[in-house]
N, C-alpha and C. Protein backbone atom coordinates (compact mmCIF):
# COMPACT_ATOMS: atom_id res chain seq x y z
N UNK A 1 -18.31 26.30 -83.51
CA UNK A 1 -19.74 26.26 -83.30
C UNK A 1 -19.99 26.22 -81.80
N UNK A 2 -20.92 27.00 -81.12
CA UNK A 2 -21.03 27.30 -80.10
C UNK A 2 -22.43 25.69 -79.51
N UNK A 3 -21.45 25.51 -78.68
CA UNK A 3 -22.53 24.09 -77.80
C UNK A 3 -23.84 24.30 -77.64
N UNK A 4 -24.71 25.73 -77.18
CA UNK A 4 -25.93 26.20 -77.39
C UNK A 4 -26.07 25.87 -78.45
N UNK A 5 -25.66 26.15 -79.69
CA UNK A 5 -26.59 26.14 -80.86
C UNK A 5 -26.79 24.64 -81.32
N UNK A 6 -25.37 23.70 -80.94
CA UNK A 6 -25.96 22.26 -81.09
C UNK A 6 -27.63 21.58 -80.46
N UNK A 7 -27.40 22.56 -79.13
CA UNK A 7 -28.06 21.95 -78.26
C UNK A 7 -29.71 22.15 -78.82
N UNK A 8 -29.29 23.31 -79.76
CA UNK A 8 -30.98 23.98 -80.31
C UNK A 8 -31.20 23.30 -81.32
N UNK A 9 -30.52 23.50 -82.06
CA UNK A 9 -30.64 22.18 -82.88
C UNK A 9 -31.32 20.60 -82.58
N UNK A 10 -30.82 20.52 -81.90
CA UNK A 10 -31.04 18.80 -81.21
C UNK A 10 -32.63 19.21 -80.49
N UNK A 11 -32.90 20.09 -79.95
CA UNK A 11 -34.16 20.49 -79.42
C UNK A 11 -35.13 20.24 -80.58
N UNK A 12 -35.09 20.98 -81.58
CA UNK A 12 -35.65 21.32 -82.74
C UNK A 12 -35.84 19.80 -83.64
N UNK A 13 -35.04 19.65 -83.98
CA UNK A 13 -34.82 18.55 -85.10
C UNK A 13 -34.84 17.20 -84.21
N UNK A 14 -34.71 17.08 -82.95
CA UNK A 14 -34.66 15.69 -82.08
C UNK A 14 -35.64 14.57 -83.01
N UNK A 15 -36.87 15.43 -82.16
CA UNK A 15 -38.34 14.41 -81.97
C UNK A 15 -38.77 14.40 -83.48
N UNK A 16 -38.67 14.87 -84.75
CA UNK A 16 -38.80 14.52 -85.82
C UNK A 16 -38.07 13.15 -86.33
N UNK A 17 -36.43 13.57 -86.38
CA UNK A 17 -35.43 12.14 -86.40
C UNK A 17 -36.07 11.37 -85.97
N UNK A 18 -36.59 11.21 -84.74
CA UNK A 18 -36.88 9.99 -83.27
C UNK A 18 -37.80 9.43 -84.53
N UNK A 19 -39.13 10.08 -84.84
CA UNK A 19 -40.00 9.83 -85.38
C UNK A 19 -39.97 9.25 -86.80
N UNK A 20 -39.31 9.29 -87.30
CA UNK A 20 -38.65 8.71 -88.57
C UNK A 20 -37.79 7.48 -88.20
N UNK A 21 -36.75 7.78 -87.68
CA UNK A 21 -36.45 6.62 -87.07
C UNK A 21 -36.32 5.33 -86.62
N UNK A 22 -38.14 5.95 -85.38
CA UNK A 22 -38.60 4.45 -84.98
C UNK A 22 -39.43 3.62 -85.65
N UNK A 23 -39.24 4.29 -86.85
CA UNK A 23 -40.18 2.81 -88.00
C UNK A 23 -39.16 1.68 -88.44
N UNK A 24 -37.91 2.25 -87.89
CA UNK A 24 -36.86 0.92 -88.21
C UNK A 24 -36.62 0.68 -87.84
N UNK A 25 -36.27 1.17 -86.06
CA UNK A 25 -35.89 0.53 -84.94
C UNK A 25 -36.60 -0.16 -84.37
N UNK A 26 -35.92 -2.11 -84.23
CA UNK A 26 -36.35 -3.13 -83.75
C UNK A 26 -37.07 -2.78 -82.08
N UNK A 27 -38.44 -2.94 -81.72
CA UNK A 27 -38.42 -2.80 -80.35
C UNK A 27 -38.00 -3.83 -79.66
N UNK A 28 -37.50 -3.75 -78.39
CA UNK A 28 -37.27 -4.57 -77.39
C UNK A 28 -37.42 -4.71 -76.19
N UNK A 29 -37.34 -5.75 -75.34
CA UNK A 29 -38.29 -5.06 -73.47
C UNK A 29 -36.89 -4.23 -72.89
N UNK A 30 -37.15 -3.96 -71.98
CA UNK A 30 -36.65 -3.24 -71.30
C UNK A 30 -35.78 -3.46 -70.53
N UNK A 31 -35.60 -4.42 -70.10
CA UNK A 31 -34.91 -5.57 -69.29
C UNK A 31 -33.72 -5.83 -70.09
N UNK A 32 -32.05 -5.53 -69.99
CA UNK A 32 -30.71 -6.09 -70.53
C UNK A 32 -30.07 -6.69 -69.35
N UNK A 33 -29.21 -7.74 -69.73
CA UNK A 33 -28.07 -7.91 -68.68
C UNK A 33 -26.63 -7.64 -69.94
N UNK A 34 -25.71 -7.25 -68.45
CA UNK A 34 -24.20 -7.07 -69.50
C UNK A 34 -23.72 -7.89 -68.92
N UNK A 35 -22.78 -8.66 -69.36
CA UNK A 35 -21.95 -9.61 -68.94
C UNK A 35 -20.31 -9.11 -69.55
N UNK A 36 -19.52 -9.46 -68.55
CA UNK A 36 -17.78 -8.29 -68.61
C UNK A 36 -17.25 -9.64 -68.48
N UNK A 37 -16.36 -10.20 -68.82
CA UNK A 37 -15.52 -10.94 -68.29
C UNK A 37 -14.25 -11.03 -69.11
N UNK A 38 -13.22 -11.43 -68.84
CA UNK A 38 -11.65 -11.54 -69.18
C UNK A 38 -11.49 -12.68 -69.80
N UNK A 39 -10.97 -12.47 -71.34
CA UNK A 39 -10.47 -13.79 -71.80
C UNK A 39 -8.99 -13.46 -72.45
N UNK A 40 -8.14 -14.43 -72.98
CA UNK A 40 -7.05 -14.10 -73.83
C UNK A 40 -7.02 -14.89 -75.04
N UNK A 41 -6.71 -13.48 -75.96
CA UNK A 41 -6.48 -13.28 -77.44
C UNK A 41 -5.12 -13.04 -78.03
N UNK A 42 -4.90 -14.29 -78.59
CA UNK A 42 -3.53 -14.17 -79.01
C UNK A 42 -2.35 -13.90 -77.96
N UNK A 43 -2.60 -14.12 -76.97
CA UNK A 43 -1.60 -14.42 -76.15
C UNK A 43 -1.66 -13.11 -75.13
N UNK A 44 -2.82 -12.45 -75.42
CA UNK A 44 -3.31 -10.97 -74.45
C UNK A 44 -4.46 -10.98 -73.71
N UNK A 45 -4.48 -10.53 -72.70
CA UNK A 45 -5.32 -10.95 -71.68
C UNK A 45 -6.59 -9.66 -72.35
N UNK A 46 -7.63 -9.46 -72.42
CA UNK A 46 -8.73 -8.27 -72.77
C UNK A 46 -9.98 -8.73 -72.26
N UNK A 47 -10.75 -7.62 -71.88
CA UNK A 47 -11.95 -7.40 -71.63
C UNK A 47 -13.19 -8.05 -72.89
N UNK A 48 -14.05 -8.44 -72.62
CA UNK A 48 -14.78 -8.95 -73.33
C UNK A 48 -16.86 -8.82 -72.91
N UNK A 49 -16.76 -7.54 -73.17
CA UNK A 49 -18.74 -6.86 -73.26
C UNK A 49 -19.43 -7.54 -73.74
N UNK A 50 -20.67 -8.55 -73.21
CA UNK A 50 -21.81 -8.49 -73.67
C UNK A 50 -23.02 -8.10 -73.30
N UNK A 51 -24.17 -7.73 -74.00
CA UNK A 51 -24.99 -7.19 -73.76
C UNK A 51 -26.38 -8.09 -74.40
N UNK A 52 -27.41 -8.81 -73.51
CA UNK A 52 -28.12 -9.08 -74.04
C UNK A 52 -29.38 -8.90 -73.29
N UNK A 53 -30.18 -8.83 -74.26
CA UNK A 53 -31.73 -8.67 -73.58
C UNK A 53 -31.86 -9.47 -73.06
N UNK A 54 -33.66 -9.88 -71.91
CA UNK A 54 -33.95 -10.76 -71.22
C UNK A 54 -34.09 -11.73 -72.07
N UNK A 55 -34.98 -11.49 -73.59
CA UNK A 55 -34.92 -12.83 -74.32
C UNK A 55 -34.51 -13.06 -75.43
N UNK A 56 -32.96 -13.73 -75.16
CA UNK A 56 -32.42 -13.72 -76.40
C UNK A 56 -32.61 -14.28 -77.45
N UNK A 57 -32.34 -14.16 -78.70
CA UNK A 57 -32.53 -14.94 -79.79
C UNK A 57 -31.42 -15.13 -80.20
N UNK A 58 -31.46 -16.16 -81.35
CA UNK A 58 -30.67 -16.92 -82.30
C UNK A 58 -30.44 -16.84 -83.09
């Protein structure tokens, strides 16, 4: 399948999806912080992503 025709696709059919969509998608502000930091698991050192909005919940 040629990448153009995805791309027409996605043109076409985008803003309908979007629109269907955002009746289920939670809104939120705009504002995230990520927080990266290093911990160890099971005896392995790994990366550890978080991502939270300005106001988090519980």
């Amino acid at each position: 399948m040629c990448p153009s025709t995805i791309y027409r696709w996605v043109q076409h059919y985008g803003p309908e999806i979007q629109k269907k969509v955002s009746y289920f998608v939670k809104s939120t502000n705009t504002s995230w912080y990520l927080d990266e930091t290093y911990i160890k698991v099971k005896g392995k050192w790994l990366y550890l992503y978080r991502a939270i909005d300005r106001v988090p919940s519980t």
